[in-house]
Structures are given as C-alpha cells and as structure tokens.
Protein backbone atom coordinates (compact mmCIF):
# COMPACT_ATOMS: atom_id res chain seq x y z
CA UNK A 1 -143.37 86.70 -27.19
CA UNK A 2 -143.68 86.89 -23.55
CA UNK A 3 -145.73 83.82 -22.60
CA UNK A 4 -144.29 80.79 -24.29
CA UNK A 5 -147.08 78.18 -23.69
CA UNK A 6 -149.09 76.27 -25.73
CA UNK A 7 -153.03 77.07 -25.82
CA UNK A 8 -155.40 75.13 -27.91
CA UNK A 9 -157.88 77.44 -29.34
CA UNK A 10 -161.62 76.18 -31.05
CA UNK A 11 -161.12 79.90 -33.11
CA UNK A 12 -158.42 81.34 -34.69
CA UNK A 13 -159.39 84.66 -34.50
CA UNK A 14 -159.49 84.05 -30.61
CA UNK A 15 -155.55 82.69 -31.11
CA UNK A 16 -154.90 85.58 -33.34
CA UNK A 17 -155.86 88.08 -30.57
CA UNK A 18 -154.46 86.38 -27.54
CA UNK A 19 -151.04 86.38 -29.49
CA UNK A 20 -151.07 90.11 -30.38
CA UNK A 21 -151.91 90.65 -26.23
CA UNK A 22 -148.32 89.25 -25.68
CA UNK A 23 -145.79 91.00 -28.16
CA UNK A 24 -144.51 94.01 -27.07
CA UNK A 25 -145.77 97.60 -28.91
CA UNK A 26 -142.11 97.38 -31.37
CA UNK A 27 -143.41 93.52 -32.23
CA UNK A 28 -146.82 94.29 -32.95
CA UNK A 29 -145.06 97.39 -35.69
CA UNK A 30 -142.78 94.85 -36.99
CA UNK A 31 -145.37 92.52 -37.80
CA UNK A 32 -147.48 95.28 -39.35
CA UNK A 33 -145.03 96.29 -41.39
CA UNK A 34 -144.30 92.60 -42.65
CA UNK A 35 -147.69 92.02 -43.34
CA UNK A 36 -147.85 94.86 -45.44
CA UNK A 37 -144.75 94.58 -46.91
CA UNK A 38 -146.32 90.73 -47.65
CA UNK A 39 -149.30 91.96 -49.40
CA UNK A 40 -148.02 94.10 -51.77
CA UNK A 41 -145.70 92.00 -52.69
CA UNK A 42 -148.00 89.26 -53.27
CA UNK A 43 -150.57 91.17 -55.11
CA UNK A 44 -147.97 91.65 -58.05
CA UNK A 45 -146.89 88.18 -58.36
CA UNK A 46 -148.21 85.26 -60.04
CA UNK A 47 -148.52 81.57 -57.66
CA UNK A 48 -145.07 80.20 -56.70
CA UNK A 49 -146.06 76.62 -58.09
CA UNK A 50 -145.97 78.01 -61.70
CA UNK A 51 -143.11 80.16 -62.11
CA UNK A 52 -142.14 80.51 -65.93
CA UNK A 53 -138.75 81.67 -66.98
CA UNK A 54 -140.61 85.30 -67.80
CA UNK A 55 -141.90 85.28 -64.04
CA UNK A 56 -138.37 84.88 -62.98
CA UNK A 57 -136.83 87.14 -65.32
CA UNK A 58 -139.92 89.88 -64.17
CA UNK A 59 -138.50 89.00 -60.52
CA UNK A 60 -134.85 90.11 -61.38
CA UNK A 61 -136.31 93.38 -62.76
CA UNK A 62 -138.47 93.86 -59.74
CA UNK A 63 -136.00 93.23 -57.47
CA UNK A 64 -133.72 95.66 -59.35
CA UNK A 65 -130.59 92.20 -59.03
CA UNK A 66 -128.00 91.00 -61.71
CA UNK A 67 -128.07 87.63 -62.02
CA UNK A 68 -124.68 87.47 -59.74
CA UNK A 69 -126.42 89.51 -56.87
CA UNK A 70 -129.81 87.02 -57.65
CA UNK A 71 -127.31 84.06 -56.89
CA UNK A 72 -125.70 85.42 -54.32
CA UNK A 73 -129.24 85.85 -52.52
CA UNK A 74 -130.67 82.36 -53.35
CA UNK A 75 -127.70 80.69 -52.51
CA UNK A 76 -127.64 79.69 -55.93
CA UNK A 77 -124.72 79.34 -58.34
CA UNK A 78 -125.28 82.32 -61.03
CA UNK A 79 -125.06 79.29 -63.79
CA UNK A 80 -128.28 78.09 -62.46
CA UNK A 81 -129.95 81.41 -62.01
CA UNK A 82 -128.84 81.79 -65.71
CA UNK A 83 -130.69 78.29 -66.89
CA UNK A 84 -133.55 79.66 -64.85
CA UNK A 85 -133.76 83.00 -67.01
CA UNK A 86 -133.26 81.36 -70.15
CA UNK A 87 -135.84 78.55 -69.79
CA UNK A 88 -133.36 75.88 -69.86
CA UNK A 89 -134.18 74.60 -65.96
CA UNK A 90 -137.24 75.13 -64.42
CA UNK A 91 -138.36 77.87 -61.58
CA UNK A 92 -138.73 75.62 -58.77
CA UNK A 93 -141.46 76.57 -56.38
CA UNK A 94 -139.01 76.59 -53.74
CA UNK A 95 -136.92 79.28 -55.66
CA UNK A 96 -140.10 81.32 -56.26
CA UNK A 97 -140.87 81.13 -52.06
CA UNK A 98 -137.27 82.48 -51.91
CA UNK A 99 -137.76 85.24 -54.68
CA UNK A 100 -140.84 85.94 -53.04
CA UNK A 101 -138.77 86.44 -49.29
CA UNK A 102 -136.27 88.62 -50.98
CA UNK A 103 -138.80 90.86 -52.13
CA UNK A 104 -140.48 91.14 -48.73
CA UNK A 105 -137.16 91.88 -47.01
CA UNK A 106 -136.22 94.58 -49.75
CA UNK A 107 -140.14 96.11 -49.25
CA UNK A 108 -139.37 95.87 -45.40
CA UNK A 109 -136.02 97.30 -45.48
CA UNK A 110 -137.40 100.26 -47.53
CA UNK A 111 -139.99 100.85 -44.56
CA UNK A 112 -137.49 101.28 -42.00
C-alpha cells in the first residue's frame, strides 16, 4: 500500500474501499485472484476446528502430496503426518489452517 496510516472507520465497507483506492492496479489482481483462489477452496472443505483423519487424508488427495511432500510443507515430521492419516493423533486446527494455505497457494500458483 501506498499510504501507511491508520484511519478509524464507523463502516467497513467505507475501509474496504478506501484500501482498494491505494494498491496499485497489479495489487488489486493479486488480491482478486487470492480471493478467488480462497473461495473455492473453502467451498470444498469442511471447518478447520473439526478435521477428522478422512478430512486430512481427502486433503492429501486434493492436494495431489505424499505424505513426505505433506511434511515437508507443514513443517511437519512425515511420522506425524502419518499418525494424522491413520487416526492415531488428531488434525489440529492449526494443521487444517495450514492445509487450507497450501491449497490456496497451489490454486494461486495455477492462476498465474
């Protein structure tokens, strides 16, 4: 952004729009596609607070990784990303943010 001070807005949708005034024509595409990318993603995914083994194993699948590549992107050890699939240790919802980020940056990457 341009302008880097801080404005208190009574509306959001006034914040929204005075933000979008400031980024340059490539920032206003990036976010575009990242909110797209965001949605679809989302839409196909079940709340990161309740992950289930079969979520996270439906998340490998989606996301086309081994379980090496999976740790290897969660900065995970693969021995934990194998309790994970198995049931033995649950999904955190901090794991299923991250699975969730991973997806977004492969939908992104695609769009470029």
């Amino acid at each position: 952004m341009k302008n880097q001070h801080m404005t208190y807005y009574d509306d959001p949708v006034e914040a929204l729009l005075d933000m979008l005034e400031q980024l340059t024509d490539s920032e206003v595409q990036a976010a575009v596609r990242l909110i797209g990318a965001y949605q679809k993603v989302l839409r196909d995914l079940p709340d990161p607070s309740g992950w289930t083994c079969d979520d996270f194993k439906q998340w490998l699948s989606t996301s086309g990784m081994s379980l090496s590549n999976a740790a290897e992107a969660l900065g995970m050890s693969r021995r934990q990303i194998a309790y994970m699939v198995s049931g033995e240790k649950p999904v955190l919802q901090r794991t299923a943010l991250a699975c969730i980020g991973v997806l977004v940056c492969q939908a992104i990457s695609r769009k470029t």
